[in-house]
Protein backbone atom coordinates (compact mmCIF):
# COMPACT_ATOMS: atom_id res chain seq x y z
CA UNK A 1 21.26 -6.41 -4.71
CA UNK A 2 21.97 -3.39 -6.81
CA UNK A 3 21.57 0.05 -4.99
CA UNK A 4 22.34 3.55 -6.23
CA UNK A 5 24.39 6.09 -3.56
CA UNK A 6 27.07 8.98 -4.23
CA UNK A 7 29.26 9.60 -1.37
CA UNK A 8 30.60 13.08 -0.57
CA UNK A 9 33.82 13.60 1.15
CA UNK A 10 34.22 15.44 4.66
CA UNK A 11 37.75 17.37 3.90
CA UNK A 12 38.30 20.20 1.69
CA UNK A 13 41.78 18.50 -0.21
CA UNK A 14 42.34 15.84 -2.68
CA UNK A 15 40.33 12.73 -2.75
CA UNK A 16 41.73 9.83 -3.88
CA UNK A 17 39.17 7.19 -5.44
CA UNK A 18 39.17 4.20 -5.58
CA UNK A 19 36.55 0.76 -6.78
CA UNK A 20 34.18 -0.01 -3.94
CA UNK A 21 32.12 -3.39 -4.18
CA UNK A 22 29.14 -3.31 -1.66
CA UNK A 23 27.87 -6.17 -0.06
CA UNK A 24 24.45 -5.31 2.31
CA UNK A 25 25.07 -6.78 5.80
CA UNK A 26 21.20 -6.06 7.20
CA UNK A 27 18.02 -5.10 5.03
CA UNK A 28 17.72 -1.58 7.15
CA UNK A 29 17.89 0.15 10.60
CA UNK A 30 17.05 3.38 11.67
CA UNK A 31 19.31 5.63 10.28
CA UNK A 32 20.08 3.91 6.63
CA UNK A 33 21.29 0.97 5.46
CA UNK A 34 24.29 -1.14 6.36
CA UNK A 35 27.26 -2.70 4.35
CA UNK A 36 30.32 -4.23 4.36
CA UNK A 37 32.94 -2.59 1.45
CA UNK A 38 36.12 -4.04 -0.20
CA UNK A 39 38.04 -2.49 -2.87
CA UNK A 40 38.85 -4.63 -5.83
CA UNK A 41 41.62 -6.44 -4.29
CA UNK A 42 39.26 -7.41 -1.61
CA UNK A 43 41.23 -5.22 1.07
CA UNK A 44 38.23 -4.44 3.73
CA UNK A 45 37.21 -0.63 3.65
CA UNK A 46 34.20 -0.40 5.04
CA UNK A 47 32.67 -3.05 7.84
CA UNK A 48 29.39 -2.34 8.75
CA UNK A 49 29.33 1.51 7.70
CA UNK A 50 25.06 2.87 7.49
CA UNK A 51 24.98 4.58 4.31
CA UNK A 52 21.83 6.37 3.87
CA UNK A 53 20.80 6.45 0.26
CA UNK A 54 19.38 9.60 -1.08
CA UNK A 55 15.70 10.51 -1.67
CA UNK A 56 13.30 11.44 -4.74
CA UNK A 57 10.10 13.46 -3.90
CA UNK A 58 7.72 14.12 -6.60
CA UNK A 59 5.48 17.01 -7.59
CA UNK A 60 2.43 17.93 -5.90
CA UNK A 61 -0.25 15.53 -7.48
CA UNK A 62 -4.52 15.82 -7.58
CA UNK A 63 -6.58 12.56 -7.85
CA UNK A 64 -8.49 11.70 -10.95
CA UNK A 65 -11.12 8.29 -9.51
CA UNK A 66 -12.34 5.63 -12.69
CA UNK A 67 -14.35 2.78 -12.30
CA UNK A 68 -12.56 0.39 -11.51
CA UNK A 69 -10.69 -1.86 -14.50
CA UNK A 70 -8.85 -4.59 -14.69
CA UNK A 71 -5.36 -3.26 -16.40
CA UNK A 72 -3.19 -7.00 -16.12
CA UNK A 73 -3.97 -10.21 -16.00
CA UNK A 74 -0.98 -13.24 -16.65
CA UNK A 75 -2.92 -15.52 -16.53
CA UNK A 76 -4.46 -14.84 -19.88
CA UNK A 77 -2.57 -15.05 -23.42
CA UNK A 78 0.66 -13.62 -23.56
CA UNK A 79 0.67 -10.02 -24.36
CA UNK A 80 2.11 -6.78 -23.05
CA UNK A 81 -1.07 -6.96 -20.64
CA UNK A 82 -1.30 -10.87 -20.37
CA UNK A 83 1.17 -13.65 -19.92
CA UNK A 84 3.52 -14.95 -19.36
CA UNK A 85 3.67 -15.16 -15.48
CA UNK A 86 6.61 -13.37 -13.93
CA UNK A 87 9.26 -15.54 -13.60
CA UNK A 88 11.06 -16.19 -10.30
CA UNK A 89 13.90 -13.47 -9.65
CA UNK A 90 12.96 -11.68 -13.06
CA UNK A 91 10.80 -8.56 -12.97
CA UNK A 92 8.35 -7.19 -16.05
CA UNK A 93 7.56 -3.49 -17.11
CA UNK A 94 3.90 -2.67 -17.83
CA UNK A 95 3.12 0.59 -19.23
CA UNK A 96 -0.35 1.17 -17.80
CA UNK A 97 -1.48 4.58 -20.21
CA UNK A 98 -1.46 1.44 -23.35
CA UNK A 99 -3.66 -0.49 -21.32
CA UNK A 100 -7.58 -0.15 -22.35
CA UNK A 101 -9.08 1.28 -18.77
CA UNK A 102 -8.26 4.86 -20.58
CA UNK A 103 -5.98 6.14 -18.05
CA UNK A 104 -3.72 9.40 -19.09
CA UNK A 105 -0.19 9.42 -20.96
CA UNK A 106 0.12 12.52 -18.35
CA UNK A 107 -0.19 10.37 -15.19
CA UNK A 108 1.98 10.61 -12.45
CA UNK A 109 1.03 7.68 -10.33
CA UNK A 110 -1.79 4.86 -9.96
CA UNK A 111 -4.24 3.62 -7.83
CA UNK A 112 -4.38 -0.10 -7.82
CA UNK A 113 -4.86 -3.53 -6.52
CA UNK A 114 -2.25 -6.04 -7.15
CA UNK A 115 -2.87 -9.77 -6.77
CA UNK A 116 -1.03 -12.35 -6.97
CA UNK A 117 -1.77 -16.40 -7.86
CA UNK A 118 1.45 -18.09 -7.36
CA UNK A 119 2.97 -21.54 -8.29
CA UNK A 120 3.76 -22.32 -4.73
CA UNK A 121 6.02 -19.96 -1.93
CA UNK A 122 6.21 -16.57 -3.07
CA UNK A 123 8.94 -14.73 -0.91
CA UNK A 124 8.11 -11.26 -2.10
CA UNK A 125 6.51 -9.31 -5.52
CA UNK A 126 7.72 -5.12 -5.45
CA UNK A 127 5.90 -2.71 -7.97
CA UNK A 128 8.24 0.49 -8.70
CA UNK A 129 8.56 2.93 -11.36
CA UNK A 130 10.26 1.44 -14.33
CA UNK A 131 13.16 2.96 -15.12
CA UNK A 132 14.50 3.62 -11.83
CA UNK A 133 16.64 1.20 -9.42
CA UNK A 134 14.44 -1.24 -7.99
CA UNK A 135 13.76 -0.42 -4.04
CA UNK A 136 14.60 -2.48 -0.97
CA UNK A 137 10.32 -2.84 0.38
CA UNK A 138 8.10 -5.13 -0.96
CA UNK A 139 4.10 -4.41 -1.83
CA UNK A 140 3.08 -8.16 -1.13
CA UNK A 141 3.90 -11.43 0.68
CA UNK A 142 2.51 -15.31 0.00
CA UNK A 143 5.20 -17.25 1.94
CA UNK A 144 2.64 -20.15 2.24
CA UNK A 145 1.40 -19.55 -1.79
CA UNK A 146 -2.02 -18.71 -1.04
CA UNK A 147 -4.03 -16.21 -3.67
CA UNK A 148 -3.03 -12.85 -2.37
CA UNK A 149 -4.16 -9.12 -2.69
CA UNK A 150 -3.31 -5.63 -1.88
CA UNK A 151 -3.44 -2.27 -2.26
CA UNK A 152 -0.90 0.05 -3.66
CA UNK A 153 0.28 3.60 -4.76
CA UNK A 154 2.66 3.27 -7.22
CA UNK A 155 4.38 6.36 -9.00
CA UNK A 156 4.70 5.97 -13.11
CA UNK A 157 7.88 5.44 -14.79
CA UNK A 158 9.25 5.47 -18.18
CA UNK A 159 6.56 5.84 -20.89
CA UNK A 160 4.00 5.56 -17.90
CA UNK A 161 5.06 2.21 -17.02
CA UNK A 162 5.73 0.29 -13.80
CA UNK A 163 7.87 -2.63 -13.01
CA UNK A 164 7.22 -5.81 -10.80
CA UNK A 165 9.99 -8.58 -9.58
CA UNK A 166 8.72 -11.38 -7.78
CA UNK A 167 11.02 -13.42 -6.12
CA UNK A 168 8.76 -16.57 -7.28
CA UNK A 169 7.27 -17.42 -10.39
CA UNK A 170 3.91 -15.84 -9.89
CA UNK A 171 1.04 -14.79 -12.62
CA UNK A 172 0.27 -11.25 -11.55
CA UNK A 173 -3.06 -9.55 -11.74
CA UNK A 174 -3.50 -5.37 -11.72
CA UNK A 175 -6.67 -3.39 -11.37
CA UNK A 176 -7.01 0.46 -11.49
CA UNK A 177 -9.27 2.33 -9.52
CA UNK A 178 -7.64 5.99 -10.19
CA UNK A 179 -4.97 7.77 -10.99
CA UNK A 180 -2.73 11.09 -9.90
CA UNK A 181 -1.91 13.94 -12.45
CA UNK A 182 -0.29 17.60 -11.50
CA UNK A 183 -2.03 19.54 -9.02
CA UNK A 184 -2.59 22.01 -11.10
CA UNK A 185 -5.31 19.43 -13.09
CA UNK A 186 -8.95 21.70 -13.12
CA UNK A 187 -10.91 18.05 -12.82
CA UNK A 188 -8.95 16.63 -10.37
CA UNK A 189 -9.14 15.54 -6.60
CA UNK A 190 -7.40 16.94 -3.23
CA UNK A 191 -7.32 14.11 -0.56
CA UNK A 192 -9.07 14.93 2.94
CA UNK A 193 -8.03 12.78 6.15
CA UNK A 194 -10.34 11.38 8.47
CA UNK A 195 -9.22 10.29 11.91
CA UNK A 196 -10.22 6.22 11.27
CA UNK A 197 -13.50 5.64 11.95
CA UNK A 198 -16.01 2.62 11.16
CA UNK A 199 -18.69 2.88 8.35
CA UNK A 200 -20.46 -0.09 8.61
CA UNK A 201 -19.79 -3.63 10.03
CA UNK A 202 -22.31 -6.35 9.15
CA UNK A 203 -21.75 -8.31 12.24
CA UNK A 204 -23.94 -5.45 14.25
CA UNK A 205 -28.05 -5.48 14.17
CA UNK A 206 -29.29 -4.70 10.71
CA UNK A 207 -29.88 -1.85 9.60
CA UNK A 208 -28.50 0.11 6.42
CA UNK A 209 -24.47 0.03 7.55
CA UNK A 210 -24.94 -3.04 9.43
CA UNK A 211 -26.43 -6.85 9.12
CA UNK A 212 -27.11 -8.35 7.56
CA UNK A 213 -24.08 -10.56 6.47
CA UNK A 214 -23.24 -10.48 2.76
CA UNK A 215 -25.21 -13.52 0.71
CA UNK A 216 -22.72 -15.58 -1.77
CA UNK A 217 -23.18 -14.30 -5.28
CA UNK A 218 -25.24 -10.97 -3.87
CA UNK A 219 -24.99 -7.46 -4.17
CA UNK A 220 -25.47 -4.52 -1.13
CA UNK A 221 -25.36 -1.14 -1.10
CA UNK A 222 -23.60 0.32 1.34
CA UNK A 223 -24.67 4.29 2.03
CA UNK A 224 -21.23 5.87 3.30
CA UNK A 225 -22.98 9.49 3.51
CA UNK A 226 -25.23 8.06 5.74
CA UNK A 227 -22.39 7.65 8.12
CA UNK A 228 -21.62 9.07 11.52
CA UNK A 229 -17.66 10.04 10.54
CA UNK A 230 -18.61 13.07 8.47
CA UNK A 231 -17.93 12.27 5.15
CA UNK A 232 -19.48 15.23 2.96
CA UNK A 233 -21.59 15.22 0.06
CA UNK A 234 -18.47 16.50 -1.81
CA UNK A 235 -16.29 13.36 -1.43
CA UNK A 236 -16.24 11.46 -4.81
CA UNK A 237 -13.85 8.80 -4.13
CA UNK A 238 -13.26 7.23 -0.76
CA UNK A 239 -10.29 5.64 0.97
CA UNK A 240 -11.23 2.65 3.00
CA UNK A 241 -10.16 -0.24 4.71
CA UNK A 242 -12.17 -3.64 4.14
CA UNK A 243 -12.02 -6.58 6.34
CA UNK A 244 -14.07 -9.76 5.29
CA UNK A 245 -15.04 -11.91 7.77
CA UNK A 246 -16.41 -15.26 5.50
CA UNK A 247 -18.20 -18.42 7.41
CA UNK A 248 -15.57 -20.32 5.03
CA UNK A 249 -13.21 -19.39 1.58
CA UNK A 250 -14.41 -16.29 0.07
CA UNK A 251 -13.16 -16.09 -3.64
CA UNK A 252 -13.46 -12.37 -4.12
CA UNK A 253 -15.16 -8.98 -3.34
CA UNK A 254 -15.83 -6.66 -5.43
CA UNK A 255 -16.43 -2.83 -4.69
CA UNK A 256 -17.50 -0.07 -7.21
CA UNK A 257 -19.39 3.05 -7.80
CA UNK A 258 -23.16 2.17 -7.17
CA UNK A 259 -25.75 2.61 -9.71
CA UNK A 260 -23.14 1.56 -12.49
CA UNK A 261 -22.21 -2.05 -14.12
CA UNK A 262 -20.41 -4.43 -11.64
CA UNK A 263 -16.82 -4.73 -12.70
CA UNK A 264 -14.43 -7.55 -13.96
CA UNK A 265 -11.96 -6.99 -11.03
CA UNK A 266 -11.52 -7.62 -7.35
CA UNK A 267 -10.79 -5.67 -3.96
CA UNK A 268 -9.98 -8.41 -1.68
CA UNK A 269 -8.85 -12.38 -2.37
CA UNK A 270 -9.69 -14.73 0.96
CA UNK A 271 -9.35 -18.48 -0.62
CA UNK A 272 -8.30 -19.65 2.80
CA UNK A 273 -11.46 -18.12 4.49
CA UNK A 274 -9.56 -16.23 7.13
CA UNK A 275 -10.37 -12.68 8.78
CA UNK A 276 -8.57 -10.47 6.09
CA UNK A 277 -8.53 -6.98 5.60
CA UNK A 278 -7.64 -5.01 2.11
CA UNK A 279 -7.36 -1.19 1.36
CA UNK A 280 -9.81 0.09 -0.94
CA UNK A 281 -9.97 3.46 -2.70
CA UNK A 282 -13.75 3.54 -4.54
CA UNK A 283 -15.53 6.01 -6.56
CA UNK A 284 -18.97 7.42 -5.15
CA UNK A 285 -21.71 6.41 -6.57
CA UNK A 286 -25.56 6.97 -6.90
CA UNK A 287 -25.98 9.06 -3.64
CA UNK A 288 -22.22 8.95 -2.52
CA UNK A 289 -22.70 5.10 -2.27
CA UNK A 290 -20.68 2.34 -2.57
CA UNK A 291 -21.91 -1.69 -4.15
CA UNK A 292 -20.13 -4.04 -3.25
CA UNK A 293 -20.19 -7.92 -4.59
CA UNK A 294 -19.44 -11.39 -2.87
CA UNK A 295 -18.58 -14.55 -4.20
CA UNK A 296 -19.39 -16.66 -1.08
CA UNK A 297 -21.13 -15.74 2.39
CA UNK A 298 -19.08 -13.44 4.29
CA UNK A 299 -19.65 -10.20 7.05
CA UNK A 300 -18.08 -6.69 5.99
CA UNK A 301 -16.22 -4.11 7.94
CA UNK A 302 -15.50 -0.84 6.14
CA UNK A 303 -13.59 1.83 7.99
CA UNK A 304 -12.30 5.38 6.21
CA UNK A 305 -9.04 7.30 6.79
CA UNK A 306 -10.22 9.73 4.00
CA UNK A 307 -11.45 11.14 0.98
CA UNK A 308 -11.30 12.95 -2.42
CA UNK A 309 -12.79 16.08 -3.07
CA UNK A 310 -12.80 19.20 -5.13
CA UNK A 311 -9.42 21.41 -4.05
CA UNK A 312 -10.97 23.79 -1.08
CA UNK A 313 -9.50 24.79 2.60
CA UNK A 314 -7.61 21.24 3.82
CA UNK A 315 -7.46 19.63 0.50
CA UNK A 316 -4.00 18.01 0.24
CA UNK A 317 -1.47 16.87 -2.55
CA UNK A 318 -0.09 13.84 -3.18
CA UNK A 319 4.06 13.69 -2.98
CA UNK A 320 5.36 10.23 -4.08
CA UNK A 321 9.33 9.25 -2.56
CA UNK A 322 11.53 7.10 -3.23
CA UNK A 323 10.14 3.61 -1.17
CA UNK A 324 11.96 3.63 1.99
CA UNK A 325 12.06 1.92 5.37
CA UNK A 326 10.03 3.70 7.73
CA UNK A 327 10.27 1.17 10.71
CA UNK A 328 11.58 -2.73 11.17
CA UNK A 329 10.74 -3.43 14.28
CA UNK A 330 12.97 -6.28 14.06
CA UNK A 331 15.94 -4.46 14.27
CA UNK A 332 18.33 -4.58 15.82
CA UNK A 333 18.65 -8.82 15.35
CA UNK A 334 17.04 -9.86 18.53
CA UNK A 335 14.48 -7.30 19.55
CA UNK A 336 11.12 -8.92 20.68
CA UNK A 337 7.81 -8.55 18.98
CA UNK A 338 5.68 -5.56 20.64
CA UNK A 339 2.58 -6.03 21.94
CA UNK A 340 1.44 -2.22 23.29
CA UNK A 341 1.16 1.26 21.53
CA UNK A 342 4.20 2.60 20.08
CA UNK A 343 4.95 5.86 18.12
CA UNK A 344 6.52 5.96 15.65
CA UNK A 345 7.97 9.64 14.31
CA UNK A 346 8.07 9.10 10.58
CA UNK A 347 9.04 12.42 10.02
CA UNK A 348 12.52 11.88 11.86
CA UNK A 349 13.48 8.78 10.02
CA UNK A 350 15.79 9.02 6.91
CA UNK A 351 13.12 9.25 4.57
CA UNK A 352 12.84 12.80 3.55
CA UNK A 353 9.37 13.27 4.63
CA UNK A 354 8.69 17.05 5.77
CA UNK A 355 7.39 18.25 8.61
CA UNK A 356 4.06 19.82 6.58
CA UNK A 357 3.00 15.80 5.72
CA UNK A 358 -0.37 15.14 7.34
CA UNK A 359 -0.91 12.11 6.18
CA UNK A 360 1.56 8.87 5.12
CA UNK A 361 1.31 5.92 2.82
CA UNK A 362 2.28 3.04 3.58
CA UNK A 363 2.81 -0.57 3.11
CA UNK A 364 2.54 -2.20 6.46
CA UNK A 365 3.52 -5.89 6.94
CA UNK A 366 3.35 -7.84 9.77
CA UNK A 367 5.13 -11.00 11.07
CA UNK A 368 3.90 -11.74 13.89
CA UNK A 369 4.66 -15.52 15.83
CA UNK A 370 1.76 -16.43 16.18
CA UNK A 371 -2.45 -15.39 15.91
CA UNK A 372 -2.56 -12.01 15.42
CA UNK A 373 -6.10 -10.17 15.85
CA UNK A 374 -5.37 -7.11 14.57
CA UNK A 375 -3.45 -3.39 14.16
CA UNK A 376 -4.53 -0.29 14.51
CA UNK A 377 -2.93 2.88 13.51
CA UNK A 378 -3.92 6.26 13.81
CA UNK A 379 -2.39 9.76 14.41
CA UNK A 380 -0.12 9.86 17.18
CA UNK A 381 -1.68 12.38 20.53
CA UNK A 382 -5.30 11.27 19.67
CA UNK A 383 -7.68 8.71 21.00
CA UNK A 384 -7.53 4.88 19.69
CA UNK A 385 -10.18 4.64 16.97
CA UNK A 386 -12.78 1.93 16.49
CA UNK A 387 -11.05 0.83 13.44
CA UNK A 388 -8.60 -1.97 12.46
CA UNK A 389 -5.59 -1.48 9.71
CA UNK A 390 -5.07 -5.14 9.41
CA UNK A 391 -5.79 -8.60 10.54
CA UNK A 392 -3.89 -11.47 10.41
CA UNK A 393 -5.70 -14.57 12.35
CA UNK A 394 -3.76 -17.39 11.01
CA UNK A 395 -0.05 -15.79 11.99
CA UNK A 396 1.61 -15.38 8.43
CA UNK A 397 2.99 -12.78 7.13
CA UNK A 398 0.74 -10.42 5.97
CA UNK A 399 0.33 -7.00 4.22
CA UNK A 400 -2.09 -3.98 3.87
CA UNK A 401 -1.35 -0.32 2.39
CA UNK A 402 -2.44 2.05 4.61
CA UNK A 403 -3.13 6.08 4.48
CA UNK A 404 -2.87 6.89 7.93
CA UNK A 405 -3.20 10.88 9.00
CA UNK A 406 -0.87 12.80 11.70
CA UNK A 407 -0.57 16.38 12.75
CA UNK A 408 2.50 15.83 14.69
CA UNK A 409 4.46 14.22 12.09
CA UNK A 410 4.15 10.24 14.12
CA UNK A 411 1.54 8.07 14.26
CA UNK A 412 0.45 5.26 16.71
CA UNK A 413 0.39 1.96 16.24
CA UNK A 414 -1.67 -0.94 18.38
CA UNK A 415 -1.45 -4.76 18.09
CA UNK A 416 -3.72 -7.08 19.68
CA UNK A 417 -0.91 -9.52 20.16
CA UNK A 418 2.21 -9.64 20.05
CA UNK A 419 3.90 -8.89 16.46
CA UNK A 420 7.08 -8.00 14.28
CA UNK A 421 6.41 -5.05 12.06
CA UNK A 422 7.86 -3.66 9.29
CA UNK A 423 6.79 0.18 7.81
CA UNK A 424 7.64 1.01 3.98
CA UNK A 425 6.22 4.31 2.98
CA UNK A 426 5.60 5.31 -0.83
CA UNK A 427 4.45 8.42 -0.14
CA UNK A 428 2.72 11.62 1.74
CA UNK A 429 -0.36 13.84 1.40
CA UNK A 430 0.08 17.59 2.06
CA UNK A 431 -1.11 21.23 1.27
């Protein structure tokens, strides 16, 4: 794997170079990550040095919601939007501001949901900014080659485009629900955290953010103002976590600004009918509210971590880095999966992330060895939320972004049951 680094010498004399090949020995630690080095002779140099490769952080960016569109789709005729699939260990550029869901040449990142439909095992599919080296995290897992989705923040590249590698020939589909532009932007967004906190869950009595369950092929309305986590009349886009629970395989949901036409895309894919939760950012709509479609019978949980507003007293800007490692809880070889609160200070790992952050983004993937009920994660020093981050019932390895708030630069992180996991993070929100 290719990976850019400089390396500054220590003493003040002459340095004598000299050609360095670099072989990675473990995918990351703690503090950077590790290699073995040989000259070109293949004399050993370096055995196991941690070399901690240095970071990018963007701009201050503002939020600028659309209705949701579908921007890629392989599956369909080839095209610079279209097919053909993306071939195993090959990666494809797609330059989202020539796509036809109107999004800005001036764009400095996206909002989407990537899903993936693979030809069997897909190891991993990554989504970076073309143009630059491509990063050592991955947005999305199908070991077992089930229809996949997830969430992602993804800062634009060259000529507004982004790259994806899979590791397996997969078709690729991309929808858009927003996009980030300069702070400075007079129509755009500042992001407001929320401590997690549950909306509505269909599986409780009915009543306007409960039962009951979703119909197949229905609509429902779901009023988030109405809402005991004090979301304001203000907030015109929402950041949410879904988690379908179907009475068997659920195709797709859909989620979009009420009051307007139902869109061609999706939020969540559950062909296996398993508990499965998706991040979700959504534009307000009729009344701050939210529709939301399903193909087959399923319950809905919808918890917040946040909104977008106006810019006013707490609004926050978006900073994209480099992806980096957060957390692999894997490491060092050996280490046991964890199955109690643990903090993690994301603020102190090598990423770069300041101190004035109060809120991350992240991918989080879990591996756990078995069922898996769920994670919660929330900011570190306050109570456990009612909320879930992710669910993973069946035991695969599974994925979720997640904007998760702090105000003591760590969060905390709670698993039902025992479980590996692994923390990339793509970005922060701050003043």
């Amino acid at each position: 794997m290719k990976n850019d680094f400089y390396f500054a010498p220590t003493n003040t004399g002459p340095v004598n170079y000299r050609e360095f090949t670099f072989t990675e020995t473990a995918s990351s630690n703690r503090t950077g990550l590790m290699f073995h080095g040989t000259d070109s002779n293949g004399a050993i140099l370096l055995d196991n040095v941690v070399v901690t490769p240095t970071r990018q952080i963007s701009s201050a960016a503002h939020f600028v919601p659309v209705t949701p569109c579908r921007i890629v789709d392989t599956r369909n005729p080839d095209g610079p939007f279209g097919g053909p699939a993306v071939a195993g260990g090959t990666s494809r550029d797609f330059a989202i501001p020539n796509s036809a869901c109107g999004i800005l040449s001036t764009a400095t990142g996206y909002s989407m949901n990537v899903a993936v439909v693979p030809r069997g095992t897909l190891g991993y599919l990554t989504l970076w900014p073309s143009g630059q080296s491509q990063p050592l995290v991955a947005t999305l897992n199908s070991i077992d080659g089930r229809v996949k989705s997830n969430a992602a923040i993804v800062p634009a590249g060259a000529n507004g485009a982004v790259s994806v590698f899979a590791t397996d020939t997969t078709d690729v589909i991309l929808d858009i629900d927003g996009y980030f532009v300069a702070g400075g932007s007079p129509s755009a967004l500042a992001f407001y955290p929320l401590t997690p906190c549950r909306i509505a869950d269909t599986r409780n009595p009915t009543g306007p953010l409960g039962g009951p369950s979703l119909a197949a092929q229905g609509t429902r309305s779901f009023p988030i103002l109405a809402s005991s986590c004090g979301v304001p009349a203000t907030a015109q886009a929402y950041s949410l976590n879904f988690a379908a629970v179907p009475s068997g395989p659920l195709g797709f949901l859909t989620a979009w600004p009420d009051g307007q036409p139902q869109p061609q895309v999706a939020s969540l894919n559950d062909p296996t009918g398993t508990v499965l939760a998706n991040a979700v950012v959504v534009p307000a709509g009729n009344s701050g509210a939210v529709g939301v479609f399903t193909t087959d019978n399923t319950d809905l949980v919808i918890d917040i971590n946040g909104y977008f507003a106006p810019p006013g007293p707490g609004g926050l800007s978006l900073y994209t880095v480099t992806p980096c490692r957060v957390l692999d809880s894997r490491l060092p070889p050996g280490m046991p999966p964890f199955n109690t609160t643990q903090d993690v200070s994301v603020t102190a790992s090598p990423c770069g992330v300041p101190a004035t952050a109060q809120a991350f983004v992240f991918n989080a993937t879990v591996v756990p060895p078995e069922f898996l009920g769920f994670i919660t994660m929330w900011p570190q020093g306050q109570t456990q939320p009612l909320a879930a981050t992710l669910n993973d019932y069946d035991g695969t390895v599974t994925n979720n972004m997640a904007i998760v708030p702090t105000t003591t630069g760590s969060i905390s992180v709670f698993p039902s049951a025992p479980t590996d996991l692994v923390l990339d993070i793509f970005g922060y929100f701050a003043p």
